[in-house]
PDB file of N, CA and C in Angstrom:
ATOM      1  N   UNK A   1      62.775 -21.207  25.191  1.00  0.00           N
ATOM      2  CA  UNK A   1      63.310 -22.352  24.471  1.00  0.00           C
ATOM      3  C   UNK A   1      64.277 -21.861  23.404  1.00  0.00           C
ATOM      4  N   UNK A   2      65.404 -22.369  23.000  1.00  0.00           N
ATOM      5  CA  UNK A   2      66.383 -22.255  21.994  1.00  0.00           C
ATOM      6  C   UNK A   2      66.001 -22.715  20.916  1.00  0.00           C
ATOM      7  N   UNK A   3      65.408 -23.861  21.070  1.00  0.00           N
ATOM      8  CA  UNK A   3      64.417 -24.244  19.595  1.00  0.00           C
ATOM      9  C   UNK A   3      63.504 -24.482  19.633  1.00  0.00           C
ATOM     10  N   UNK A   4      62.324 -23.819  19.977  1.00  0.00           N
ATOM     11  CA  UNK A   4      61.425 -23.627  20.022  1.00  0.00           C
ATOM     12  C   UNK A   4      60.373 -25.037  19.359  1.00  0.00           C
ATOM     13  N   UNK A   5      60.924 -25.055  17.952  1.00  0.00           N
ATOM     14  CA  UNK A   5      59.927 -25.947  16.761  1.00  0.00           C
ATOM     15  C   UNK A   5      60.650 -27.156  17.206  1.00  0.00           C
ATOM     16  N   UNK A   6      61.935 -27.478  17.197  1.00  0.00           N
ATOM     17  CA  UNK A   6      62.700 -28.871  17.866  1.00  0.00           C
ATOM     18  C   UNK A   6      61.901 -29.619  18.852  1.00  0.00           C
ATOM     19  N   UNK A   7      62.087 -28.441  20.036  1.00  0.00           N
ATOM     20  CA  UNK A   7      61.004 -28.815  21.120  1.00  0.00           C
ATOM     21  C   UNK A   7      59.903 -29.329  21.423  1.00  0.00           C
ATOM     22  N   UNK A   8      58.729 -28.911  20.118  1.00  0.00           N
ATOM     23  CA  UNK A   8      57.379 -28.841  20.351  1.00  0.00           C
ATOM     24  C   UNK A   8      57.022 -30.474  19.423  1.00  0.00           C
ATOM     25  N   UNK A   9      58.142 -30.422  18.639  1.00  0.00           N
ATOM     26  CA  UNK A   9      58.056 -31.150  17.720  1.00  0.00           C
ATOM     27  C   UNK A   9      58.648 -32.619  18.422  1.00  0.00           C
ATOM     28  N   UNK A  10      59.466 -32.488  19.309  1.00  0.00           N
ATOM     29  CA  UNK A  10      59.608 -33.862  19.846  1.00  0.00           C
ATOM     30  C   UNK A  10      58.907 -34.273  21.103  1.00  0.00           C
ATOM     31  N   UNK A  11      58.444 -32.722  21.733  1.00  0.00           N
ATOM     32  CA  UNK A  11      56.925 -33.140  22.325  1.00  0.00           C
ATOM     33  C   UNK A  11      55.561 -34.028  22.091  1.00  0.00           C
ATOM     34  N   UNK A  12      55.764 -33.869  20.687  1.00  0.00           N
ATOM     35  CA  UNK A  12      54.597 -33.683  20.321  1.00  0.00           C
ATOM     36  C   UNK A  12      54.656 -35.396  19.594  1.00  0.00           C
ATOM     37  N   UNK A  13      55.621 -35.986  19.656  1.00  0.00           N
ATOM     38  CA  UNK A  13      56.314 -37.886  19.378  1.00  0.00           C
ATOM     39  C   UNK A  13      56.114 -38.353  20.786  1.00  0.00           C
ATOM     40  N   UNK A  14      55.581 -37.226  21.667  1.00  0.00           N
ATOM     41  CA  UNK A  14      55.400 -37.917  23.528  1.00  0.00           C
ATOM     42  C   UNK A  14      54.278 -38.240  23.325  1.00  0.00           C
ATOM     43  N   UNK A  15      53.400 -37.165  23.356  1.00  0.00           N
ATOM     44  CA  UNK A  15      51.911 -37.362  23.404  1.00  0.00           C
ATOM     45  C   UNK A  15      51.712 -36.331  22.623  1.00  0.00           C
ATOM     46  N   UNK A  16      49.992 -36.520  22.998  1.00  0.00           N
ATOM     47  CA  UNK A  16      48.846 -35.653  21.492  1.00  0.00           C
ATOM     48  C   UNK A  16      48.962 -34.302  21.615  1.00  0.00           C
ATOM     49  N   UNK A  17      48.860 -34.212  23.435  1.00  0.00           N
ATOM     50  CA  UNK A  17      48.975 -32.969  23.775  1.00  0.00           C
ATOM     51  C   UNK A  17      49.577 -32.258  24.600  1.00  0.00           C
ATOM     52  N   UNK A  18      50.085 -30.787  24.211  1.00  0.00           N
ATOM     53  CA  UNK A  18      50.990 -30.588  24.544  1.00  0.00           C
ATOM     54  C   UNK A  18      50.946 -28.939  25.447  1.00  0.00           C
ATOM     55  N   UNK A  19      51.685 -28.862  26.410  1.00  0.00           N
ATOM     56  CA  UNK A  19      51.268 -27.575  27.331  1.00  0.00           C
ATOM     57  C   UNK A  19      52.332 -27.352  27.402  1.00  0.00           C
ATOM     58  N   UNK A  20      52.501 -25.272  27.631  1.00  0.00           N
ATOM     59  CA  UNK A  20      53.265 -24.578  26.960  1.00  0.00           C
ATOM     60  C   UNK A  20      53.161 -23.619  28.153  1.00  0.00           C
ATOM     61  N   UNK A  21      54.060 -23.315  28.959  1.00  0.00           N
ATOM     62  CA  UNK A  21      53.952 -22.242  30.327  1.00  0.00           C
ATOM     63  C   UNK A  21      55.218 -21.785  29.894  1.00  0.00           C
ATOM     64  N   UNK A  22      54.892 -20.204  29.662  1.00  0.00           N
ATOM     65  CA  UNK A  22      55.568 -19.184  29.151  1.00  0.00           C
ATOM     66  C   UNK A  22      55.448 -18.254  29.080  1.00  0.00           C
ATOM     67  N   UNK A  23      56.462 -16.979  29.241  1.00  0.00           N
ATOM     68  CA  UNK A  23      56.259 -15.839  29.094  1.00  0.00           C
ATOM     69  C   UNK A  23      55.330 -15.055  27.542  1.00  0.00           C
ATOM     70  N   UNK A  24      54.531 -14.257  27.909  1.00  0.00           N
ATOM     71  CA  UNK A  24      53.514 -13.590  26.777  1.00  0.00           C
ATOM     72  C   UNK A  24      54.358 -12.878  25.779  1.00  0.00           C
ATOM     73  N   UNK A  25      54.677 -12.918  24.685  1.00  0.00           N
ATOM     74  CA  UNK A  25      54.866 -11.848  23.828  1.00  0.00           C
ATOM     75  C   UNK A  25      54.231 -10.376  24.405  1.00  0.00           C
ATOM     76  N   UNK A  26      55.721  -9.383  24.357  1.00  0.00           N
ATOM     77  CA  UNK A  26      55.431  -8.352  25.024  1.00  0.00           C
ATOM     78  C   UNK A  26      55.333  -8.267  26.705  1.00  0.00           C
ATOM     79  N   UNK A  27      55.784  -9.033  27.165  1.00  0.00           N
ATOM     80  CA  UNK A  27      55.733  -9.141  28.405  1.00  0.00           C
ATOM     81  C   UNK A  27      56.852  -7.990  29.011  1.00  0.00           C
ATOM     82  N   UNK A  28      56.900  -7.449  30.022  1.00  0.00           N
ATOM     83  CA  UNK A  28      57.666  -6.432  30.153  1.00  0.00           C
ATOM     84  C   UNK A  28      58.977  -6.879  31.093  1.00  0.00           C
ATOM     85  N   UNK A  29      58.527  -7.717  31.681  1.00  0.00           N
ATOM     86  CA  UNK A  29      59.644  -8.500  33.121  1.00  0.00           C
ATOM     87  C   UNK A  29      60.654  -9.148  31.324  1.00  0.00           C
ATOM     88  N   UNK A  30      60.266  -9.996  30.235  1.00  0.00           N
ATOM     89  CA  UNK A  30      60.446 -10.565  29.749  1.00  0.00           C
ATOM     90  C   UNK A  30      61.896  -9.611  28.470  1.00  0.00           C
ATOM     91  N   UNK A  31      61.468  -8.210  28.520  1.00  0.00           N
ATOM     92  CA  UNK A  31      61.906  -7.605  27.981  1.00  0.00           C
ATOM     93  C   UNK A  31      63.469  -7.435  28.738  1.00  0.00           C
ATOM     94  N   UNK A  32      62.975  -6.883  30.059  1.00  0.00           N
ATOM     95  CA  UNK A  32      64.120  -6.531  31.272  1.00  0.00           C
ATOM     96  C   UNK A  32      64.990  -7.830  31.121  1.00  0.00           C
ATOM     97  N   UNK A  33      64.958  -8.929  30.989  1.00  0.00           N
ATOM     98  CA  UNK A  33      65.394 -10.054  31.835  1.00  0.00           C
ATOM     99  C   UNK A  33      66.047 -10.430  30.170  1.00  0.00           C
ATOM    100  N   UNK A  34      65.820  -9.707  29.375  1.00  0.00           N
ATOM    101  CA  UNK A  34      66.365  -9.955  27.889  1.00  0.00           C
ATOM    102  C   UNK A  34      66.161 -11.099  27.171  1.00  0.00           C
ATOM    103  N   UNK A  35      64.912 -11.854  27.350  1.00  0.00           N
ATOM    104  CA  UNK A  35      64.404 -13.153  26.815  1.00  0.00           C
ATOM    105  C   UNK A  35      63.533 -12.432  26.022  1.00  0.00           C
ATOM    106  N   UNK A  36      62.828 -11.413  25.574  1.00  0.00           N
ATOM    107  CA  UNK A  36      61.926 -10.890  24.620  1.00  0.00           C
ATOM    108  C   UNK A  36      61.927 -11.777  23.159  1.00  0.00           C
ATOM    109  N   UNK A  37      63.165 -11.749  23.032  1.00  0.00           N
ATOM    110  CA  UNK A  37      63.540 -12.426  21.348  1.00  0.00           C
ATOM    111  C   UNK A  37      63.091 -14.011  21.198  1.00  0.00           C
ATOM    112  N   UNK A  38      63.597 -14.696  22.672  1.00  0.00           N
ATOM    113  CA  UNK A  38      63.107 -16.096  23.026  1.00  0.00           C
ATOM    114  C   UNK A  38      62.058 -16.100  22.889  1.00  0.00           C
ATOM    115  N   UNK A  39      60.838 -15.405  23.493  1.00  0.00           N
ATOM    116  CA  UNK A  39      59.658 -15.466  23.877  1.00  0.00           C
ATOM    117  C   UNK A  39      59.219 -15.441  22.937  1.00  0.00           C
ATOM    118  N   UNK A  40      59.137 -14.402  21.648  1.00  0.00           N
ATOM    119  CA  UNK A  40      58.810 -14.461  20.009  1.00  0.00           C
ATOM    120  C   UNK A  40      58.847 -15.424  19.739  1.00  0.00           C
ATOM    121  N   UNK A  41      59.700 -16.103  19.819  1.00  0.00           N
ATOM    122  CA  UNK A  41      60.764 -17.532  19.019  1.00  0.00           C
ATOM    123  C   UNK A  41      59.418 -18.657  19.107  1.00  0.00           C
ATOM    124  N   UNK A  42      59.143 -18.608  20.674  1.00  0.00           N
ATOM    125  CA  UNK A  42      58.783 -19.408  21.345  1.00  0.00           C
ATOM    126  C   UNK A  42      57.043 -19.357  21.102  1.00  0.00           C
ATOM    127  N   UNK A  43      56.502 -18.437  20.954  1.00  0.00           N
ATOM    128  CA  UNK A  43      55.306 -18.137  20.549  1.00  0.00           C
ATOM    129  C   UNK A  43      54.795 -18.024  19.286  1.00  0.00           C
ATOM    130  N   UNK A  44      55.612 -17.545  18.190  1.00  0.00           N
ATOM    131  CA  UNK A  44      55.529 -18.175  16.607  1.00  0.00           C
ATOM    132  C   UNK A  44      55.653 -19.192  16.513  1.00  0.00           C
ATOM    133  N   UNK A  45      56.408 -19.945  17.414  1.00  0.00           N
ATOM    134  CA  UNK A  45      56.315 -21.770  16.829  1.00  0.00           C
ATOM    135  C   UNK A  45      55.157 -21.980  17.448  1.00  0.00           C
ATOM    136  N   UNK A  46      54.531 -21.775  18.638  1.00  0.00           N
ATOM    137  CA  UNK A  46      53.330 -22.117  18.988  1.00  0.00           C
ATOM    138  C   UNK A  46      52.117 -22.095  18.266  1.00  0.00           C
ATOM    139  N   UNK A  47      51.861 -20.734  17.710  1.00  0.00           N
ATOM    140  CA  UNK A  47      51.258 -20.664  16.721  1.00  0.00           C
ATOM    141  C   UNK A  47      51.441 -21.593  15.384  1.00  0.00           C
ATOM    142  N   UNK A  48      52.247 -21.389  15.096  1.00  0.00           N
ATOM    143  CA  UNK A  48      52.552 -22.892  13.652  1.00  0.00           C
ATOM    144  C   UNK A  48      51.647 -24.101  13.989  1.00  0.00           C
ATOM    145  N   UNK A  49      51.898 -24.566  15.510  1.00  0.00           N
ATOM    146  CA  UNK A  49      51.921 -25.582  16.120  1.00  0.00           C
ATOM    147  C   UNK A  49      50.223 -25.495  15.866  1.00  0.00           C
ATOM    148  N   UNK A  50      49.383 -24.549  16.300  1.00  0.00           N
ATOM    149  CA  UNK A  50      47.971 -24.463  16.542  1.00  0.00           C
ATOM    150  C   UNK A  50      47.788 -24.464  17.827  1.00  0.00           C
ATOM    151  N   UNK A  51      47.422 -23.146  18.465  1.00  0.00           N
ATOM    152  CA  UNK A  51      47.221 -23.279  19.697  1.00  0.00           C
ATOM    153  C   UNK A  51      45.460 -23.420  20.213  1.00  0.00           C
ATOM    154  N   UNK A  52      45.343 -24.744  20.487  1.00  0.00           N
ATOM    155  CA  UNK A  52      43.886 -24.958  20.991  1.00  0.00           C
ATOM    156  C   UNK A  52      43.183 -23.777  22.018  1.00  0.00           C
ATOM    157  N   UNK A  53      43.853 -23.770  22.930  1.00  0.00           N
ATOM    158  CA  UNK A  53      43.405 -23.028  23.951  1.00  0.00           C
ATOM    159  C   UNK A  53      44.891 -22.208  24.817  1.00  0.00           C
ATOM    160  N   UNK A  54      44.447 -20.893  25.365  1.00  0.00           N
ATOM    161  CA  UNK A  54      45.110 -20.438  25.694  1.00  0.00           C
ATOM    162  C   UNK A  54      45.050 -19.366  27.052  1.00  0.00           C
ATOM    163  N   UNK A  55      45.850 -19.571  28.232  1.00  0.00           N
ATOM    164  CA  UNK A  55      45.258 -18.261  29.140  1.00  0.00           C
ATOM    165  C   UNK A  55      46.468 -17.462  29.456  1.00  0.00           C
ATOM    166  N   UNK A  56      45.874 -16.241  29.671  1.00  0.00           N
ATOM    167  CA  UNK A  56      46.942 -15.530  30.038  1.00  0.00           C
ATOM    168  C   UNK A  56      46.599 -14.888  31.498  1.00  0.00           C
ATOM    169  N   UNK A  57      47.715 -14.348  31.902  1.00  0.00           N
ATOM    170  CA  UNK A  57      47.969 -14.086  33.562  1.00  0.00           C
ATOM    171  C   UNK A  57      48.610 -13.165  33.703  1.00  0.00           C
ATOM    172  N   UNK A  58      48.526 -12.202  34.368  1.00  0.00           N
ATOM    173  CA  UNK A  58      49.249 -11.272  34.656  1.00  0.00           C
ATOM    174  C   UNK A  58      49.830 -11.099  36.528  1.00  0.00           C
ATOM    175  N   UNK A  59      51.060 -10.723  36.449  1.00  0.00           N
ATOM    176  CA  UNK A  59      51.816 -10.642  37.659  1.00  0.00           C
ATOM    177  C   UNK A  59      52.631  -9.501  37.791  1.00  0.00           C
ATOM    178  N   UNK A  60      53.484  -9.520  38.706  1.00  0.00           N
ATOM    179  CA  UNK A  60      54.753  -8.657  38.670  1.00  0.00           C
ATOM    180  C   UNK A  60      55.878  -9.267  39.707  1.00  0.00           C
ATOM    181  N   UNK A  61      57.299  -8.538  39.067  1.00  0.00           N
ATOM    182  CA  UNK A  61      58.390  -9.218  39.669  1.00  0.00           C
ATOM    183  C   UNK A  61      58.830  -8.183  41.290  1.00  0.00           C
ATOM    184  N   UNK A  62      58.905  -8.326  42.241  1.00  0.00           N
ATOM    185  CA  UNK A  62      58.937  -7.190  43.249  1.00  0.00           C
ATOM    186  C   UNK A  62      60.625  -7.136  43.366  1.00  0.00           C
ATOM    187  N   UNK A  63      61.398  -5.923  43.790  1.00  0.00           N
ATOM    188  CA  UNK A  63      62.531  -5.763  44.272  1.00  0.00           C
ATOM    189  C   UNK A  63      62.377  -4.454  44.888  1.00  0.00           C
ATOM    190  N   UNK A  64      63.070  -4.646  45.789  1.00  0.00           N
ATOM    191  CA  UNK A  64      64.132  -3.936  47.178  1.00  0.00           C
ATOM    192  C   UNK A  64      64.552  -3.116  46.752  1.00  0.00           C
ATOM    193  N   UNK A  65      65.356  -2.847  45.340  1.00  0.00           N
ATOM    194  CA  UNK A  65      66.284  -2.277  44.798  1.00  0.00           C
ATOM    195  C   UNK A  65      66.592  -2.698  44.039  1.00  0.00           C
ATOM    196  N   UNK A  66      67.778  -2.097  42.737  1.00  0.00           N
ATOM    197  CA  UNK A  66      68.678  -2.337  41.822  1.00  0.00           C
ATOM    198  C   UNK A  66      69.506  -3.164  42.277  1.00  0.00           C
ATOM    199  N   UNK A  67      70.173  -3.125  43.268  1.00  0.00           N
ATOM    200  CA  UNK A  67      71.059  -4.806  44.209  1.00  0.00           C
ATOM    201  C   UNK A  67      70.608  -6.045  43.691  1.00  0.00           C
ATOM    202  N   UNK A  68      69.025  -6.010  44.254  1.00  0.00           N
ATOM    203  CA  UNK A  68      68.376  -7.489  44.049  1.00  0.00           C
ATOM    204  C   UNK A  68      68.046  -7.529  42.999  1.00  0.00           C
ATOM    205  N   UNK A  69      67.128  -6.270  42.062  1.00  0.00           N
ATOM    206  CA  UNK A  69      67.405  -6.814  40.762  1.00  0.00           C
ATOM    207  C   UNK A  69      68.238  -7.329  40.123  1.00  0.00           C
ATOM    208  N   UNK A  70      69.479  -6.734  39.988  1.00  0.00           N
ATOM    209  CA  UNK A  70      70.800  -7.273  39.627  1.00  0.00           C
ATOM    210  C   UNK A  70      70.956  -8.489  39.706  1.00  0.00           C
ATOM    211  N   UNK A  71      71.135  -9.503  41.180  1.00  0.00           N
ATOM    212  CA  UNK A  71      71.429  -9.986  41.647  1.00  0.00           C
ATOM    213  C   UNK A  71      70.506 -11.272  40.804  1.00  0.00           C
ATOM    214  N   UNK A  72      69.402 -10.652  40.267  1.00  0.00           N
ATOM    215  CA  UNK A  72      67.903 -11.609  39.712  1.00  0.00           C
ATOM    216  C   UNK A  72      68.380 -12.055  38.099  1.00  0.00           C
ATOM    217  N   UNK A  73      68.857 -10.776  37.541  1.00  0.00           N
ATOM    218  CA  UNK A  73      68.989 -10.764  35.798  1.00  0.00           C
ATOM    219  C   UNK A  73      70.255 -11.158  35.716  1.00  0.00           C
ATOM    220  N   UNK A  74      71.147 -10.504  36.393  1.00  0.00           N
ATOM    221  CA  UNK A  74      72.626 -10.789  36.277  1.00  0.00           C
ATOM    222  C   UNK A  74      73.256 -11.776  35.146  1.00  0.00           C
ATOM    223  N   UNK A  75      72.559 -13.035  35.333  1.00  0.00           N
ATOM    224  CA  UNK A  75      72.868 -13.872  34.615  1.00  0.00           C
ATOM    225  C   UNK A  75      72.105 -14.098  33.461  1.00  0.00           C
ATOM    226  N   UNK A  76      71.695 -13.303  33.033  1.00  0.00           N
ATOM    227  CA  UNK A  76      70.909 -13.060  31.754  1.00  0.00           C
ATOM    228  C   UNK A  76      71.801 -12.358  30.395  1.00  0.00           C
ATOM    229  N   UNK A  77      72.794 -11.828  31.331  1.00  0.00           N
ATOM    230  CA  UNK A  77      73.955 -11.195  30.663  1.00  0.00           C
ATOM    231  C   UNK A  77      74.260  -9.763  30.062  1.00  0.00           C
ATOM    232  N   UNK A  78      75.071  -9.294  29.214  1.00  0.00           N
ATOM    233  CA  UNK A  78      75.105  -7.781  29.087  1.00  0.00           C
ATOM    234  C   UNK A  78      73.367  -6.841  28.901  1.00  0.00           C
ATOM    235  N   UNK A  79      72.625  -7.642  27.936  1.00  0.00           N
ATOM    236  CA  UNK A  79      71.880  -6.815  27.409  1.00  0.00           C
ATOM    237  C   UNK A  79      71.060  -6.633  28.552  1.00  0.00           C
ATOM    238  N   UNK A  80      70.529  -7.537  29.240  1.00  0.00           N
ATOM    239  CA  UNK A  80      69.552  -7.342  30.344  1.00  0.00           C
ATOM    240  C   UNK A  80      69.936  -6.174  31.718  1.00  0.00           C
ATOM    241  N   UNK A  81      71.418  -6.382  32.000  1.00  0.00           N
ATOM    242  CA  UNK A  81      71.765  -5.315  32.790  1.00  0.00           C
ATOM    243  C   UNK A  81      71.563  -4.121  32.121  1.00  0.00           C
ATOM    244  N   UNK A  82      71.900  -3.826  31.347  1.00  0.00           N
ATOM    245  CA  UNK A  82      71.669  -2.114  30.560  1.00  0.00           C
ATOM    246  C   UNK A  82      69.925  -2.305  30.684  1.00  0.00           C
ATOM    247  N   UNK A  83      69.362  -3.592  30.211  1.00  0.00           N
ATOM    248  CA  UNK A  83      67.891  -2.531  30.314  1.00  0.00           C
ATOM    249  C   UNK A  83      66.985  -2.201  31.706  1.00  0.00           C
ATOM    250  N   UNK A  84      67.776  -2.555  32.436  1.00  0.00           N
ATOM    251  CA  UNK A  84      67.230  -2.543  34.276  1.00  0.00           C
ATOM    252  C   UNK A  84      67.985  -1.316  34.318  1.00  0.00           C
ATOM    253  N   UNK A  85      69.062  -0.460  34.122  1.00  0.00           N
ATOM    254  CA  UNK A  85      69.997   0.541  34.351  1.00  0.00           C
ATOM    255  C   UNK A  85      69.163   1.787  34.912  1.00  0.00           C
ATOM    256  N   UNK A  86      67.704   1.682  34.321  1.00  0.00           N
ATOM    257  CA  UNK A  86      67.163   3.046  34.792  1.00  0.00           C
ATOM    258  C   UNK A  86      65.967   2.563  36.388  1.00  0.00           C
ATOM    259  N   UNK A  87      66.459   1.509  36.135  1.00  0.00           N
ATOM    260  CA  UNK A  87      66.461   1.306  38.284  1.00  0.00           C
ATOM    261  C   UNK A  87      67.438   1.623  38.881  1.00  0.00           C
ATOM    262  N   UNK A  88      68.437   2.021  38.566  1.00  0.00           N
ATOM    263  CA  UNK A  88      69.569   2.403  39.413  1.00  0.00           C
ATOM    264  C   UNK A  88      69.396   3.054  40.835  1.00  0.00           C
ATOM    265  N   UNK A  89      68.613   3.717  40.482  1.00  0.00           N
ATOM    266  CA  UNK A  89      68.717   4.776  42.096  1.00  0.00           C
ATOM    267  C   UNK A  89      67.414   4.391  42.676  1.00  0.00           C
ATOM    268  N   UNK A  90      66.289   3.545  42.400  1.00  0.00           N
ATOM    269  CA  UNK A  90      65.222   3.213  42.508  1.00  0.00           C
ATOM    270  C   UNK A  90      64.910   2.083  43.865  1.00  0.00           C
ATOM    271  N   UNK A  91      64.022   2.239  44.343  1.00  0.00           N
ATOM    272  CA  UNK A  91      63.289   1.324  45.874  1.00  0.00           C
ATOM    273  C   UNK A  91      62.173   0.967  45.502  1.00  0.00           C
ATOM    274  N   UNK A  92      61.498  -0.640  45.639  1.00  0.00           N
ATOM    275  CA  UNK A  92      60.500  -0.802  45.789  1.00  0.00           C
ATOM    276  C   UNK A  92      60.167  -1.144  44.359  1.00  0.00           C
ATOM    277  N   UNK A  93      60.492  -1.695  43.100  1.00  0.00           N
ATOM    278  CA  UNK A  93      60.749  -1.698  42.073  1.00  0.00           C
ATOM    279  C   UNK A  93      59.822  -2.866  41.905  1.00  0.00           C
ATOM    280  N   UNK A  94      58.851  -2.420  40.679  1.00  0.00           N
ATOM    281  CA  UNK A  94      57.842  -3.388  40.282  1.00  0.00           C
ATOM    282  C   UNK A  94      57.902  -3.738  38.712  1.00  0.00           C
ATOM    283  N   UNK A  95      58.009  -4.784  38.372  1.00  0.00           N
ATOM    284  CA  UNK A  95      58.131  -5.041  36.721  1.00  0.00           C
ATOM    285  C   UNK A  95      56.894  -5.718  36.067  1.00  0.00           C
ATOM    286  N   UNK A  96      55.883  -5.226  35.505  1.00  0.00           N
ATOM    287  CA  UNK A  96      54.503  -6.255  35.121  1.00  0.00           C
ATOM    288  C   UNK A  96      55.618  -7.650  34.625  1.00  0.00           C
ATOM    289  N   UNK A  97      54.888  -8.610  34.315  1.00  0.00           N
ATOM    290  CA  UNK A  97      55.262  -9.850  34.110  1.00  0.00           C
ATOM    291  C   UNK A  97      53.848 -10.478  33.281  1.00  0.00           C
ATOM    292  N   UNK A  98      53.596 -11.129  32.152  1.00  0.00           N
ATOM    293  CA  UNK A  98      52.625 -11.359  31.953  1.00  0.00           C
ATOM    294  C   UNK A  98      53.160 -12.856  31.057  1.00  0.00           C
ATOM    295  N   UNK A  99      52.414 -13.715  31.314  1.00  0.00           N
ATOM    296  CA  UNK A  99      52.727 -15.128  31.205  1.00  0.00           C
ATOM    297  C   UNK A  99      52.015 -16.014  30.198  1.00  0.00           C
ATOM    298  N   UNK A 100      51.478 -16.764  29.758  1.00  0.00           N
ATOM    299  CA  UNK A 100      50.484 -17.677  29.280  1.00  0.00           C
ATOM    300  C   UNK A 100      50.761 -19.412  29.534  1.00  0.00           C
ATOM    301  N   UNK A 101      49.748 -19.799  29.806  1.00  0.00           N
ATOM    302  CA  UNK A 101      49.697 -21.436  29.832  1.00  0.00           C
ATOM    303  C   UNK A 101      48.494 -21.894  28.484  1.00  0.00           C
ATOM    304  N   UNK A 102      49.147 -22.488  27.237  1.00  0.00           N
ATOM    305  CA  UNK A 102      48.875 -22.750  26.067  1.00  0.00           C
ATOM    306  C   UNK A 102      48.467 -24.345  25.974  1.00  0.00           C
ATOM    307  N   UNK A 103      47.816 -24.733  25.852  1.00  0.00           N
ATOM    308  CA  UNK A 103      47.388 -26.017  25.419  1.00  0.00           C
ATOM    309  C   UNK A 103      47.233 -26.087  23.409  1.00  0.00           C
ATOM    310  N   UNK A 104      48.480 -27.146  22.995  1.00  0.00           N
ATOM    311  CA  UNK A 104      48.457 -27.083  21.348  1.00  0.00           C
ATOM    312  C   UNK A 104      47.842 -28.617  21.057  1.00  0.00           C
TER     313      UNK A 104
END
């Protein structure tokens, strides 16, 4: 989310309660894909917010190669390509991914 508190906050003029599916602080796919800073953003306002309940999940992102990675972040823009760079020569490429679904 870009505004994180905007968001939650005009969620929250919908109904009482409110659910939050998102990448974990520290997530590593989250780092690569250069949303790390979002994900902070996005998880300190949660917290403000009071998070009732919370689960977390763990996954991973699979690629072929640096091609398809590319082809995945690309549009994430400069910073995210440099931090995939040391897949370059790499096959079979696994990124943990770790998520949460938040009830505030």
């Amino acid at each position: 989310m870009n505004d994180p508190i905007g968001a939650l906050a005009h969620a929250h003029t919908l109904a009482p309660d409110i659910v939050v599916f998102d990448h974990s602080p520290g997530s590593v796919w989250a780092f690569h894909a250069a949303e790390d800073e979002k994900v902070q953003r996005s998880a300190e306002a949660m917290n403000r917010f009071g998070i009732r309940r919370r689960e977390t999940f763990c996954t991973a992102q699979h690629f072929q190669d640096h091609n398809e990675l590319l082809g995945k972040i690309a549009s994430q823009g400069p910073a995210a390509i440099e931090r995939v760079q040391h897949f370059a020569k790499a096959t079979n490429i696994i990124i943990p991914m770790s998520y949460g679904l938040s009830l505030l």
